[in-house]
PDB file of N, CA and C in Angstrom:
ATOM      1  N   UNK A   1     -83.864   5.652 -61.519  1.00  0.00           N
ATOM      2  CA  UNK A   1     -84.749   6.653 -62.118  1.00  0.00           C
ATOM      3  C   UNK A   1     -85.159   7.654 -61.036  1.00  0.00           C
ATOM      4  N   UNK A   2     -84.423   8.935 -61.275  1.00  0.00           N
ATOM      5  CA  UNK A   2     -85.323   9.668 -60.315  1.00  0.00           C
ATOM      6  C   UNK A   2     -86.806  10.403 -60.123  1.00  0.00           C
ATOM      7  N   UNK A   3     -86.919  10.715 -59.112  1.00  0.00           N
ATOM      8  CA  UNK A   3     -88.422  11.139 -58.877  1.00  0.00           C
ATOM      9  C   UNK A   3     -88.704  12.787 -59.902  1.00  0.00           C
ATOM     10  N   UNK A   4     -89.593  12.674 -60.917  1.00  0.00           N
ATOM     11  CA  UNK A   4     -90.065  13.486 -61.447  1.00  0.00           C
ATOM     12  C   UNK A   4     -90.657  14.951 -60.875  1.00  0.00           C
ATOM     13  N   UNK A   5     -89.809  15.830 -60.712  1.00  0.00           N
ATOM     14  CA  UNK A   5     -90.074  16.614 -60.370  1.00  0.00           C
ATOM     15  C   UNK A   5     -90.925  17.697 -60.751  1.00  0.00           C
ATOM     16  N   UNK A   6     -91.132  17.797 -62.097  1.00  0.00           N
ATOM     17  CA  UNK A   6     -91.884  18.707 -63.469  1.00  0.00           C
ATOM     18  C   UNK A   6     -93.291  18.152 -63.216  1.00  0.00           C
ATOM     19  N   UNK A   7     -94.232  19.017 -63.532  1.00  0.00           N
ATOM     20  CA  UNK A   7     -95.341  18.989 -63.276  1.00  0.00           C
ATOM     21  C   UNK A   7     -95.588  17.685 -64.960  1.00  0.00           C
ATOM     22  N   UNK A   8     -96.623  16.738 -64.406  1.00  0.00           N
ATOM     23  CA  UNK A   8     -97.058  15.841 -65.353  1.00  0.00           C
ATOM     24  C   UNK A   8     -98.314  15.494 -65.475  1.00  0.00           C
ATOM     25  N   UNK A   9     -98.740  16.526 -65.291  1.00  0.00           N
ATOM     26  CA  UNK A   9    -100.355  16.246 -64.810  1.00  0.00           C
ATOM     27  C   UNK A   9    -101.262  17.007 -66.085  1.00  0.00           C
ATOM     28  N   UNK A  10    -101.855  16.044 -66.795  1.00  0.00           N
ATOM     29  CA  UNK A  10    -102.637  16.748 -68.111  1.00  0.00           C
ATOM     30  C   UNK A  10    -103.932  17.371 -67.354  1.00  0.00           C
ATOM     31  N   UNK A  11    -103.591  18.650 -67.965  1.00  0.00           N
ATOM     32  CA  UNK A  11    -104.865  19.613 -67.175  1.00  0.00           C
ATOM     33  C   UNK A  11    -104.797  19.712 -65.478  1.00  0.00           C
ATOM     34  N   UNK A  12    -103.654  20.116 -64.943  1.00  0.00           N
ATOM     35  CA  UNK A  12    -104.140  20.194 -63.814  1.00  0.00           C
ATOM     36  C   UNK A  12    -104.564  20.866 -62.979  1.00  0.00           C
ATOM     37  N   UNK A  13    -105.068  21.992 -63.225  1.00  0.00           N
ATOM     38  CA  UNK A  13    -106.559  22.821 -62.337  1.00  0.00           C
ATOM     39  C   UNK A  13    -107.630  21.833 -62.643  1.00  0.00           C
ATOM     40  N   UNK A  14    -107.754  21.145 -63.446  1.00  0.00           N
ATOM     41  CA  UNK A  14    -109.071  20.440 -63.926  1.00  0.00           C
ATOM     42  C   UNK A  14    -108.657  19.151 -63.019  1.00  0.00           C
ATOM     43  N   UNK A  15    -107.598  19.020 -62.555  1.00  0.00           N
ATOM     44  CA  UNK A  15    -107.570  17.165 -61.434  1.00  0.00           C
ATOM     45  C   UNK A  15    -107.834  17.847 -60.316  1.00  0.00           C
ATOM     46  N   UNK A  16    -107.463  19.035 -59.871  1.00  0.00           N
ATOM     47  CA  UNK A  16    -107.310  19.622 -58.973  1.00  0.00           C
ATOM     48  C   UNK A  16    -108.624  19.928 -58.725  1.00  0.00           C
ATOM     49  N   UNK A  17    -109.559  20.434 -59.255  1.00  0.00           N
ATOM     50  CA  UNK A  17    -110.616  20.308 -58.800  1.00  0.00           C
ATOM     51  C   UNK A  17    -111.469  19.455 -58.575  1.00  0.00           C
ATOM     52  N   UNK A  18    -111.478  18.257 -59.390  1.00  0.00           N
ATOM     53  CA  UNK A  18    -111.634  17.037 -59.239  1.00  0.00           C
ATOM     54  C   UNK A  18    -111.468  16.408 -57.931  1.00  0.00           C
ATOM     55  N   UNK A  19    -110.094  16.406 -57.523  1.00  0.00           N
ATOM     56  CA  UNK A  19    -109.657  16.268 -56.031  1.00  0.00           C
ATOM     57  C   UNK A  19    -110.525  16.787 -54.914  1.00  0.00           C
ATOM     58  N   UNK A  20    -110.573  17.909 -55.048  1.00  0.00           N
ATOM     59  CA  UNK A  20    -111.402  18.550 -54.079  1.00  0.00           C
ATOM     60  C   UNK A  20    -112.866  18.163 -54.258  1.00  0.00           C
ATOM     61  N   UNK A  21    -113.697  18.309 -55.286  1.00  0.00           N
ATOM     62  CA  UNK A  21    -114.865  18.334 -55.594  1.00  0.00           C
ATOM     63  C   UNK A  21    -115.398  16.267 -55.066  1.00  0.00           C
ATOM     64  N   UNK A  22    -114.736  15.428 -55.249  1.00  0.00           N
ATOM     65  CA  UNK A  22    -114.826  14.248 -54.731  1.00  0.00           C
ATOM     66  C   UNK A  22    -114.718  14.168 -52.870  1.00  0.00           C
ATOM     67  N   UNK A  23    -114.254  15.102 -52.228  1.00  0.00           N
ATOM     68  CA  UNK A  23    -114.233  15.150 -50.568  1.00  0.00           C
ATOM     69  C   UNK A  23    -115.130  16.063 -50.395  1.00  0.00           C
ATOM     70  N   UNK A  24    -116.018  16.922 -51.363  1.00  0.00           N
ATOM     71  CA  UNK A  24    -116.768  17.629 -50.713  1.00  0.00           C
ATOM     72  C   UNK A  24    -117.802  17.266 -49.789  1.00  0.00           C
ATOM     73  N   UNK A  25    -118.054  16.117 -49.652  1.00  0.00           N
ATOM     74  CA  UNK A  25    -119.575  15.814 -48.884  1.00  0.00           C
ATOM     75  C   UNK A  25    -118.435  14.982 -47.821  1.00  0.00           C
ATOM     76  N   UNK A  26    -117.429  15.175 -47.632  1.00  0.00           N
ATOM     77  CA  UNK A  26    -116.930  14.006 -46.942  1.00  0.00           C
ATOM     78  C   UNK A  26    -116.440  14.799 -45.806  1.00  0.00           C
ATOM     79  N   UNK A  27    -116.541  14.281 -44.134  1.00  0.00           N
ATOM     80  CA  UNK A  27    -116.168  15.185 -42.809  1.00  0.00           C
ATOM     81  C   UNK A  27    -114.528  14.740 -43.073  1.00  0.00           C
ATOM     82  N   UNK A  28    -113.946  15.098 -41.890  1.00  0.00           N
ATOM     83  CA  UNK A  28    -112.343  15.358 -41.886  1.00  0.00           C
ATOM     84  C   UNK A  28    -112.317  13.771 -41.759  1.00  0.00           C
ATOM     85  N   UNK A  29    -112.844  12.906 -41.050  1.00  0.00           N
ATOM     86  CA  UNK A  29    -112.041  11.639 -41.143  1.00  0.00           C
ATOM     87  C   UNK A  29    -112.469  11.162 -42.249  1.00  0.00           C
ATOM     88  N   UNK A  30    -113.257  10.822 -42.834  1.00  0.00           N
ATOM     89  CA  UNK A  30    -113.731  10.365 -43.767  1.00  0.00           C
ATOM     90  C   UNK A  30    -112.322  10.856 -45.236  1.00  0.00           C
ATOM     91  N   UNK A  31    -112.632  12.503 -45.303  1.00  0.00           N
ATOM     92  CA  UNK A  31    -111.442  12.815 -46.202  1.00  0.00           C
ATOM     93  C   UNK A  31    -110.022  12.427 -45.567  1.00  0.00           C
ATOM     94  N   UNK A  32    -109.567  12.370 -44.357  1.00  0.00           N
ATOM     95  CA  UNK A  32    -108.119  11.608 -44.411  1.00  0.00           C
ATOM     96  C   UNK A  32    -107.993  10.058 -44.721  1.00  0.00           C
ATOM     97  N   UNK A  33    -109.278   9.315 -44.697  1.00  0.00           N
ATOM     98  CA  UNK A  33    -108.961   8.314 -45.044  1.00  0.00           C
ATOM     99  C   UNK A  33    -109.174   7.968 -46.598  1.00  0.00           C
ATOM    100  N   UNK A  34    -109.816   8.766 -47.300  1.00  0.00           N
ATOM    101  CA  UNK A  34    -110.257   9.153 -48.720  1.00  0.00           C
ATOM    102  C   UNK A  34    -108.220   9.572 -49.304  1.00  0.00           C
ATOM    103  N   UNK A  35    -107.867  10.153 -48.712  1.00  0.00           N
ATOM    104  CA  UNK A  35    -106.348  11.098 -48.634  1.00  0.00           C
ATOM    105  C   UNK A  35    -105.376   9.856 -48.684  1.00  0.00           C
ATOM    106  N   UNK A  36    -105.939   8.433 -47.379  1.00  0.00           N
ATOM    107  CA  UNK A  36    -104.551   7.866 -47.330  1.00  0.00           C
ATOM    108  C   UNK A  36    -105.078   6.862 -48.427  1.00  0.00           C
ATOM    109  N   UNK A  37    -106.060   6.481 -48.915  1.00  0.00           N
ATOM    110  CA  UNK A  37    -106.322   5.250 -49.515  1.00  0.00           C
ATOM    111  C   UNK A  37    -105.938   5.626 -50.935  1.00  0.00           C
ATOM    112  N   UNK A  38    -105.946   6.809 -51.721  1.00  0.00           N
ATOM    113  CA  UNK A  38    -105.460   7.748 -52.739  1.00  0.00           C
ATOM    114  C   UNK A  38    -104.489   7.266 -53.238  1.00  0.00           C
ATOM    115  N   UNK A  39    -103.223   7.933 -51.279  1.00  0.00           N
ATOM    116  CA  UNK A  39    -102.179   7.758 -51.709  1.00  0.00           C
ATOM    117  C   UNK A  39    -101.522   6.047 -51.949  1.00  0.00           C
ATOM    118  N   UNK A  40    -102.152   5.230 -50.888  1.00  0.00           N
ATOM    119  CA  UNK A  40    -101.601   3.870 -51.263  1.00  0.00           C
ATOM    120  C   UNK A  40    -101.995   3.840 -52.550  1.00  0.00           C
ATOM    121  N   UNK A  41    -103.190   3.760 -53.420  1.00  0.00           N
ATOM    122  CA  UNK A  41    -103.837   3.302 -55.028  1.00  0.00           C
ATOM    123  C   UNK A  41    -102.103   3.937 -55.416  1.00  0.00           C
ATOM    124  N   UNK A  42    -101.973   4.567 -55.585  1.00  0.00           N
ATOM    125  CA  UNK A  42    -100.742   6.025 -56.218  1.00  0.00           C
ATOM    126  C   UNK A  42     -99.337   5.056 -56.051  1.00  0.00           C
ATOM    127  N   UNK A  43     -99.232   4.510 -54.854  1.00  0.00           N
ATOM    128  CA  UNK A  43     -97.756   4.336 -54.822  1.00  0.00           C
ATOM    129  C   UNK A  43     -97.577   2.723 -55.216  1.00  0.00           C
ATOM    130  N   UNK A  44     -99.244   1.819 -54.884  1.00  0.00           N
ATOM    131  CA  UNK A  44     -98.436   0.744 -55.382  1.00  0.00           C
ATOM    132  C   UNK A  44     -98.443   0.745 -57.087  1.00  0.00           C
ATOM    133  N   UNK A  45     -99.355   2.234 -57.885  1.00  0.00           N
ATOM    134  CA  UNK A  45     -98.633   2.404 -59.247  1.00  0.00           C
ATOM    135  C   UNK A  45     -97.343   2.507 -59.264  1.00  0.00           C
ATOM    136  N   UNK A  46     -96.969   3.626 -58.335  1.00  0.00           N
ATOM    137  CA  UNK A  46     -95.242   3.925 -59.084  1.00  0.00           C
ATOM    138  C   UNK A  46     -94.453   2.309 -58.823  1.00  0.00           C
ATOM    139  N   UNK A  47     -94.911   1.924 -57.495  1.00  0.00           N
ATOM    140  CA  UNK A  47     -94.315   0.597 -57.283  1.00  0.00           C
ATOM    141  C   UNK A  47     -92.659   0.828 -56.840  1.00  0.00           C
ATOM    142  N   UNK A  48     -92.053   1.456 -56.986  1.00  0.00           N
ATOM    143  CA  UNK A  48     -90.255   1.906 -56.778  1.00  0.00           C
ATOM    144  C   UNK A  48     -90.333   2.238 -55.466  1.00  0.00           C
ATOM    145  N   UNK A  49     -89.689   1.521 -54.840  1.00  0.00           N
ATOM    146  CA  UNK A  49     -89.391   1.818 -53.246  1.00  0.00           C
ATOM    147  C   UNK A  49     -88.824   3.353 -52.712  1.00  0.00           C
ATOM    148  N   UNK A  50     -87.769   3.006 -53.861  1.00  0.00           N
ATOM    149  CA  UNK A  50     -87.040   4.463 -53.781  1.00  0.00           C
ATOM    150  C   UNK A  50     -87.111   5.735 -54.220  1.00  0.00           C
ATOM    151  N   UNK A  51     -88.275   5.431 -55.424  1.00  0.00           N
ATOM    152  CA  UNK A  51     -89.224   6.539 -55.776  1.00  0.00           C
ATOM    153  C   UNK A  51     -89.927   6.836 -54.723  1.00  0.00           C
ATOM    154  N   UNK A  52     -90.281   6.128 -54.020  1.00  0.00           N
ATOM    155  CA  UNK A  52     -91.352   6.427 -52.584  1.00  0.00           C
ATOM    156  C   UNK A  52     -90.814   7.059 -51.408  1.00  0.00           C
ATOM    157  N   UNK A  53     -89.554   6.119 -51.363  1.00  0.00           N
ATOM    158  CA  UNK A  53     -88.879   7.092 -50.252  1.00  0.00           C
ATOM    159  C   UNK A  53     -88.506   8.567 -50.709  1.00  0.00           C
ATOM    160  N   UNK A  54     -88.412   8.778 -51.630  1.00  0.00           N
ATOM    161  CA  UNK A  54     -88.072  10.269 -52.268  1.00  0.00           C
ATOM    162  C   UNK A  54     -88.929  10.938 -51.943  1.00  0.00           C
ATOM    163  N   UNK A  55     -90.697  10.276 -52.020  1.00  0.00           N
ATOM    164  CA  UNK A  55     -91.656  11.440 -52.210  1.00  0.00           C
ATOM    165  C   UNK A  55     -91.965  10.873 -50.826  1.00  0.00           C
ATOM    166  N   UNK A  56     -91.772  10.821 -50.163  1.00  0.00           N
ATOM    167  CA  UNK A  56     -92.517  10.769 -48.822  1.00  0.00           C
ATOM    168  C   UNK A  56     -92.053  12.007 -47.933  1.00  0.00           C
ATOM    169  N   UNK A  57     -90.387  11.484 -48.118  1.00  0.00           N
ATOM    170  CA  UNK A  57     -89.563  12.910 -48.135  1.00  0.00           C
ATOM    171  C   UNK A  57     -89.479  14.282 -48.062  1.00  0.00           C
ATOM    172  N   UNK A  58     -90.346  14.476 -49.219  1.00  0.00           N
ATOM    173  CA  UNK A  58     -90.418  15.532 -50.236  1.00  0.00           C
ATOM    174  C   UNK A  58     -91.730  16.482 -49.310  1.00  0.00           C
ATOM    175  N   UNK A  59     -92.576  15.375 -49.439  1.00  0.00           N
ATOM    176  CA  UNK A  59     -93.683  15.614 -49.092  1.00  0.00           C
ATOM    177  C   UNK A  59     -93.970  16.064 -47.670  1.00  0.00           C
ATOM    178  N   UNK A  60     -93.008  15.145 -46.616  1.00  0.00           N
ATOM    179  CA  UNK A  60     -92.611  15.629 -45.138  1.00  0.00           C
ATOM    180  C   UNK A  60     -92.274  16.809 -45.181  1.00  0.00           C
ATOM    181  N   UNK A  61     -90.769  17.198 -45.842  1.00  0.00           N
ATOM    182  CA  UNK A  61     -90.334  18.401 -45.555  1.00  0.00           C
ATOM    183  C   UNK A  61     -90.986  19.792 -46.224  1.00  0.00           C
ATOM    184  N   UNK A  62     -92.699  19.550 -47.103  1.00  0.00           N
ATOM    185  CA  UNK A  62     -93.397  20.646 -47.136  1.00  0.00           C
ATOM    186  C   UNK A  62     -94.278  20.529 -46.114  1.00  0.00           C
ATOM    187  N   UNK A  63     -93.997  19.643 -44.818  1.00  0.00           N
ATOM    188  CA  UNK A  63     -94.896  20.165 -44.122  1.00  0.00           C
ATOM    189  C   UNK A  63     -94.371  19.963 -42.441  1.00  0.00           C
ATOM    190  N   UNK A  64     -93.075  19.006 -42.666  1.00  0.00           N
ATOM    191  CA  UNK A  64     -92.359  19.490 -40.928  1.00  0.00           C
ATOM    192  C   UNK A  64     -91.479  20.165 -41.660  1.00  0.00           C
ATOM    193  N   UNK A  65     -91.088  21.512 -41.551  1.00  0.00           N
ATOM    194  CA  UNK A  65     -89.351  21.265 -41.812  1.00  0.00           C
ATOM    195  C   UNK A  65     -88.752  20.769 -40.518  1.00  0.00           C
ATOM    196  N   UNK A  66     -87.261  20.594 -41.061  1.00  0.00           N
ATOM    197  CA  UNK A  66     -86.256  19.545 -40.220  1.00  0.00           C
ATOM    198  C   UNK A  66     -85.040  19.666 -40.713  1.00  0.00           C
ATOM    199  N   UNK A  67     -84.129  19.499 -39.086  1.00  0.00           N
ATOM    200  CA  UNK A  67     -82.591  20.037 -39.539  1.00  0.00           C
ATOM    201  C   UNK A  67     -82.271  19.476 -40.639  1.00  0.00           C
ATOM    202  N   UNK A  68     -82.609  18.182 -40.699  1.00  0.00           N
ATOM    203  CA  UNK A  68     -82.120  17.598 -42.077  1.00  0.00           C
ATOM    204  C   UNK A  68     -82.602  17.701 -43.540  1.00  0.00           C
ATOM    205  N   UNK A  69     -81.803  18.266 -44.382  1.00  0.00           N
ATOM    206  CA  UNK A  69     -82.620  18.835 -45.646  1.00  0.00           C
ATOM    207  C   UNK A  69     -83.161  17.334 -46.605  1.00  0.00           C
ATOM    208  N   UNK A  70     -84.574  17.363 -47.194  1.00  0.00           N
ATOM    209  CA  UNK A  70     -84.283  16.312 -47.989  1.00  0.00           C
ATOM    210  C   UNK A  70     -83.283  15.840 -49.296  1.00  0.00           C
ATOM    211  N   UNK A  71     -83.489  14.577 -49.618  1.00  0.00           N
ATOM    212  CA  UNK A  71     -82.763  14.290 -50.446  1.00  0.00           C
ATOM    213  C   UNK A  71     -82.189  14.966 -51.906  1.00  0.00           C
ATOM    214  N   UNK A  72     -83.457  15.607 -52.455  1.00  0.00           N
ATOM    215  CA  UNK A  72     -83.310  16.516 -53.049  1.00  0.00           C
ATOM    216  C   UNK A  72     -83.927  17.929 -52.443  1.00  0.00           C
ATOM    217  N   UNK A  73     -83.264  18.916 -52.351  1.00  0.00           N
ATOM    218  CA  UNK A  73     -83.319  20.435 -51.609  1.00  0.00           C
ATOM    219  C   UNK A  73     -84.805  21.298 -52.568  1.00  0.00           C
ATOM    220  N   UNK A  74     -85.281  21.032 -53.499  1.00  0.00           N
ATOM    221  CA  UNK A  74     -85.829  21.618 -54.310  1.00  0.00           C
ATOM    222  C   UNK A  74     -87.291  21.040 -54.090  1.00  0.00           C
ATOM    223  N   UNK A  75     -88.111  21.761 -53.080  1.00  0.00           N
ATOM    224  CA  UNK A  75     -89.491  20.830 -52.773  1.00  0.00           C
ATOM    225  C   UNK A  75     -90.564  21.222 -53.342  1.00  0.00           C
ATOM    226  N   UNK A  76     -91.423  20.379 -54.298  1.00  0.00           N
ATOM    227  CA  UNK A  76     -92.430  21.121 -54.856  1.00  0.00           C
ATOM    228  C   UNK A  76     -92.172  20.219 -56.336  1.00  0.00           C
ATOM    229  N   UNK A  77     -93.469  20.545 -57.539  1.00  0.00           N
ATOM    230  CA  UNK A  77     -93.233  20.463 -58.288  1.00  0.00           C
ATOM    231  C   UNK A  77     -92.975  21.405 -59.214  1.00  0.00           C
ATOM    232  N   UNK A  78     -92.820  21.893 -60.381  1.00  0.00           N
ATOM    233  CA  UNK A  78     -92.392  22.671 -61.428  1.00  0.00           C
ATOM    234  C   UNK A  78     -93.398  22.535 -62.606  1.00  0.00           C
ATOM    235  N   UNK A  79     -93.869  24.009 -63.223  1.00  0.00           N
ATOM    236  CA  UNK A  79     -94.144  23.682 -64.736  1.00  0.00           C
ATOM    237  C   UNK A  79     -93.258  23.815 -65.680  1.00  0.00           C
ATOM    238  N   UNK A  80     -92.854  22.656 -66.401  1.00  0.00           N
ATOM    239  CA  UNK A  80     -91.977  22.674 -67.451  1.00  0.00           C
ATOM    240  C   UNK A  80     -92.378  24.328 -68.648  1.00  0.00           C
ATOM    241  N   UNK A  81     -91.283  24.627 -68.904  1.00  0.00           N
ATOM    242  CA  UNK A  81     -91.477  25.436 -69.880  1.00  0.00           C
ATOM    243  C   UNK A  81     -91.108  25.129 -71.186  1.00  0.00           C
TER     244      UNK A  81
END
């Protein structure tokens, strides 16, 4: 099963602010550890190893790029039309 690339998020300016509005009182360490504990809750949902390695991926190369392109070239998500 591959990693869902299409946006799936019901309402998402409304999570999105949510997101933010929950770190507001929080200093930078506090929000990176708010950030990593998120993402573990998140991945042992998806639970797929290889779903994970996809988005870790994904997620690296929006923020090192690197000679090596990821697995899939297309980084980001999408709104379905």
């Amino acid at each position: 099963m591959p990693l869902n690339r299409e946006l799936n998020i019901a309402d998402p300016d409304g999570f999105y602010e949510e997101l933010i509005a929950i770190q507001r009182d929080l200093d930078d360490e506090q929000a990176a550890l708010f950030q990593a504990g998120l993402v573990l809750v998140l991945a042992n949902q998806v639970g797929d190893r290889e779903l994970l390695r996809e988005a870790l991926a994904i997620a690296r190369a929006g923020v090192v790029p690197s000679a090596d392109p990821p697995a899939t070239p297309d980084v980001g998500l999408t709104r379905s039309r």
